[in-house]
Protein backbone atom coordinates (compact mmCIF):
# COMPACT_ATOMS: atom_id res chain seq x y z
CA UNK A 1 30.71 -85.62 4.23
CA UNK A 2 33.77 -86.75 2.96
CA UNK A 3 36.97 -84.63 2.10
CA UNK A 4 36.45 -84.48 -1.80
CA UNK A 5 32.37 -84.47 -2.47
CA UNK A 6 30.94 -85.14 -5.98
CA UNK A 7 28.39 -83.05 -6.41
CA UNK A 8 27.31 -84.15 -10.70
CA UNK A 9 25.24 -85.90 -12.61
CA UNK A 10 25.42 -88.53 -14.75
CA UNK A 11 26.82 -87.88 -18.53
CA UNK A 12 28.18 -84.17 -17.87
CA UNK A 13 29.71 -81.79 -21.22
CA UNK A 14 31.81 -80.23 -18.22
CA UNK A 15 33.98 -81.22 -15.31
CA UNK A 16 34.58 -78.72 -12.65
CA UNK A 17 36.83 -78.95 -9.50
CA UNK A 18 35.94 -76.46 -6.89
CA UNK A 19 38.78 -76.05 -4.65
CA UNK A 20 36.93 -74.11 -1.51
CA UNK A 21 36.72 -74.50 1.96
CA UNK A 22 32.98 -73.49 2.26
CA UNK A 23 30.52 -75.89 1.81
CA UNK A 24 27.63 -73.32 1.40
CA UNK A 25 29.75 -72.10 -1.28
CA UNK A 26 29.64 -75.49 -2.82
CA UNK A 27 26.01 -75.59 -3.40
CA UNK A 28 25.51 -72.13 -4.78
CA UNK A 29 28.22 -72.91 -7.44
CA UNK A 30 26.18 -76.13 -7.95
CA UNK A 31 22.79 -74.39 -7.54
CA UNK A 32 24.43 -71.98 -10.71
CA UNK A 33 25.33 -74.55 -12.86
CA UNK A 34 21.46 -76.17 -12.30
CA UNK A 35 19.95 -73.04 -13.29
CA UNK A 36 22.12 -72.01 -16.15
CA UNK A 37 21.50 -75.64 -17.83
CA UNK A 38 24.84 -76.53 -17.49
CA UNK A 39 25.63 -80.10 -17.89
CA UNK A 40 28.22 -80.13 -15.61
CA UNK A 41 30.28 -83.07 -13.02
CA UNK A 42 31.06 -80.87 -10.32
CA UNK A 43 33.75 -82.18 -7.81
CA UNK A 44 34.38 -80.24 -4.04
CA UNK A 45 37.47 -80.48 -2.44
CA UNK A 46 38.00 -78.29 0.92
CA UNK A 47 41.36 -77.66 0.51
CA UNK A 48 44.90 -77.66 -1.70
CA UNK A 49 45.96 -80.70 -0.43
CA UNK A 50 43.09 -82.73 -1.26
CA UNK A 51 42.57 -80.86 -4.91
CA UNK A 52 46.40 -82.01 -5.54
CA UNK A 53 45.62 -85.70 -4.49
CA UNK A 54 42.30 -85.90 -6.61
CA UNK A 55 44.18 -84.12 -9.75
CA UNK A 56 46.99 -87.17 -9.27
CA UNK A 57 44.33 -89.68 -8.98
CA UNK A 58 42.20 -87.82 -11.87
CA UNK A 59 45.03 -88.35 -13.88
CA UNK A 60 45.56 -92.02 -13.26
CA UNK A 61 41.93 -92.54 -14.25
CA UNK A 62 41.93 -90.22 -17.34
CA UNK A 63 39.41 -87.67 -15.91
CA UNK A 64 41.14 -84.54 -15.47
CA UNK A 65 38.64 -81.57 -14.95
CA UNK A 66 37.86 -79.10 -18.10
CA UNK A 67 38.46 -76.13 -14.89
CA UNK A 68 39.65 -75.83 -11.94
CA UNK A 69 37.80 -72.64 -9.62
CA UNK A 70 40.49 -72.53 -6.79
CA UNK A 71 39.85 -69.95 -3.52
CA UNK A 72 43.05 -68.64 -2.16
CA UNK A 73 42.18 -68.72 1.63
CA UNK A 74 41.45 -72.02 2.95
CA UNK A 75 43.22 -73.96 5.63
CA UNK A 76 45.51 -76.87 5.64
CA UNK A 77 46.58 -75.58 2.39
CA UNK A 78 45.63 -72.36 1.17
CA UNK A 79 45.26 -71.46 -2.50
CA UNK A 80 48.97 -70.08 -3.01
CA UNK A 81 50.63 -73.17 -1.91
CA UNK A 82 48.12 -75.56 -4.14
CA UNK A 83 49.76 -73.36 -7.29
CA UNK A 84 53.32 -73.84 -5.61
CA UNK A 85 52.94 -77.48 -5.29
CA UNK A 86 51.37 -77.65 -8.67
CA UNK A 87 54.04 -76.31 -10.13
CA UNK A 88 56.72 -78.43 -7.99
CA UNK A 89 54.83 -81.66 -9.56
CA UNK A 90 56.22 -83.30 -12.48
CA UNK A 91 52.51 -84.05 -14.12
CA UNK A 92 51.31 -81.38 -16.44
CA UNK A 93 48.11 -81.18 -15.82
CA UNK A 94 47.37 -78.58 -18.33
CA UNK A 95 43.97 -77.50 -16.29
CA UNK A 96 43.34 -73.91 -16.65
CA UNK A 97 42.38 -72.31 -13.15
CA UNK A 98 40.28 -69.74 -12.03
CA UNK A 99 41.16 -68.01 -9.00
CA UNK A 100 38.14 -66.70 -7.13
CA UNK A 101 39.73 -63.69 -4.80
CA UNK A 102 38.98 -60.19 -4.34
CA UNK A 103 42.78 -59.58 -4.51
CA UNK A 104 45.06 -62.06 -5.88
CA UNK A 105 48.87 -61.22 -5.50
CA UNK A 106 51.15 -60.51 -8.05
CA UNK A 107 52.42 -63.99 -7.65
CA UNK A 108 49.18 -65.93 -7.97
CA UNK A 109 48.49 -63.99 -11.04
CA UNK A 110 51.39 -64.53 -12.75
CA UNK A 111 51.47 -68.16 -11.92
CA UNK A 112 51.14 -70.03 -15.60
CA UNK A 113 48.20 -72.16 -14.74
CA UNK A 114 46.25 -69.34 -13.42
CA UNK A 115 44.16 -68.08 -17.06
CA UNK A 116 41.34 -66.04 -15.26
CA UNK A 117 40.80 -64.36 -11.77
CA UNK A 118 37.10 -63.50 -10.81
CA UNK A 119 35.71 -61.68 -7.76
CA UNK A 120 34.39 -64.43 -4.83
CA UNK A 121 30.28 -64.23 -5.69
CA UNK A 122 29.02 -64.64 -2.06
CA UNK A 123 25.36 -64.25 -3.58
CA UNK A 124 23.60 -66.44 -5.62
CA UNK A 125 22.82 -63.70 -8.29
CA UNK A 126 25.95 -63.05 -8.47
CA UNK A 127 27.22 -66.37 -8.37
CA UNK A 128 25.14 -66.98 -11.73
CA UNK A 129 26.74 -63.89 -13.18
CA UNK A 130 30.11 -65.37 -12.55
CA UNK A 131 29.13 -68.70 -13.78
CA UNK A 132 27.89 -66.75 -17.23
CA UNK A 133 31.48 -65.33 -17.37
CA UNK A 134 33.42 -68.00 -16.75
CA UNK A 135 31.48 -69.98 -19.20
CA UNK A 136 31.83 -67.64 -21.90
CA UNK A 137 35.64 -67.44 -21.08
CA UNK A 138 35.40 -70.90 -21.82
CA UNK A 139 33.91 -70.37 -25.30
CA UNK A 140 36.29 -67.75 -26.61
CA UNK A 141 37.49 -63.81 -26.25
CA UNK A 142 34.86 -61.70 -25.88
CA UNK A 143 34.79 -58.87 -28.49
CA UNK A 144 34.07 -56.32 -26.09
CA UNK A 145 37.35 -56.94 -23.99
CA UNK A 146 39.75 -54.49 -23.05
CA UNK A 147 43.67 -55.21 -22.57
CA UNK A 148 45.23 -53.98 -19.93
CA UNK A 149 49.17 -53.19 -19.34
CA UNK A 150 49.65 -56.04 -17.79
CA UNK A 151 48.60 -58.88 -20.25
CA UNK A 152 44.91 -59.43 -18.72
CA UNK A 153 42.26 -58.64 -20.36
CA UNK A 154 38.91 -57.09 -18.40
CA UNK A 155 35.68 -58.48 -20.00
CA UNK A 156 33.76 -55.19 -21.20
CA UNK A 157 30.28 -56.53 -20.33
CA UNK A 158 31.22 -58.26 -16.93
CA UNK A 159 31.86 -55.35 -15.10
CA UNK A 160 29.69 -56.44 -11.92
CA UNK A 161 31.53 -59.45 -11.73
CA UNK A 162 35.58 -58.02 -12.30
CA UNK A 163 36.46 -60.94 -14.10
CA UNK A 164 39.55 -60.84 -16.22
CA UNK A 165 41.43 -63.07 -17.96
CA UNK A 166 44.76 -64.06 -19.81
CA UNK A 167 44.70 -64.04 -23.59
């Protein structure tokens, strides 16, 4: 398999990069997306490095993902150094990123491309359950949110998933 897999299908509403070392998680993101009905172009990329060369190339072509789901711990280049050298880069790329974590650090969550922060789903249950959140992220403020003294905001109804988000 090469470095960055596509993993779509043709005429997609949604393009999502999945920045993650595990390929298993690859296919339940994928396997999510199927179930929910989600038109969706889903790209794979194991690592920061290669995320940061398909967002330059994206660009070029005029196919910039609608989201970028970034893990934090990968080698070669690990989540936190991706957001460094994304914000070193002269594009603006104006992606909004979810990091999947079970505890980003101060700095990853106050990094300006970062909108949302979601626990890692390591099941596929849950994985749909994330997928439901982020997508409704995607579609506006949920009414039911709760601000918290920091500037996120914790989805009321997403509880199982911890998924909060920047207004």
């Amino acid at each position: 398999m090469s470095p960055t897999t596509r993993l779509g299908i043709a005429d997609p509403e949604l393009h999502v990069l999945l920045v993650d070392d595990d390929q298993n998680h690859w296919y339940i993101v994928r396997g999510a997306l199927d179930a929910l009905d989600v038109r969706c172009d889903m790209t794979a990329c194991p690592n920061g490095q290669e995320a940061l060369n398909y967002l330059r190339d994206s660009e070029i072509a005029g196919n910039l993902p609608d989201i970028i789901l970034l893990d934090l711990v990968m080698p070669h280049m690990s989540g936190q150094e991706f957001l460094l050298r994304l914000t070193e880069d002269d594009r603006d790329y104006n992606v909004p990123i979810v990091v999947l974590s079970d505890s980003p650090d101060d700095i990853v969550m106050k990094h300006p491309a970062v909108t949302a922060c979601a626990r890692k789903a390591d099941s596929f249950a849950g994985m749909m359950q994330l997928v439901r959140s982020i997508l409704a992220y995607c579609d506006g403020p949920n009414p039911a949110s709760h601000q918290r003294e920091d500037g996120w905001v914790l989805s009321g109804d997403l509880s199982d998933t911890d998924f909060i988000f920047k207004r």
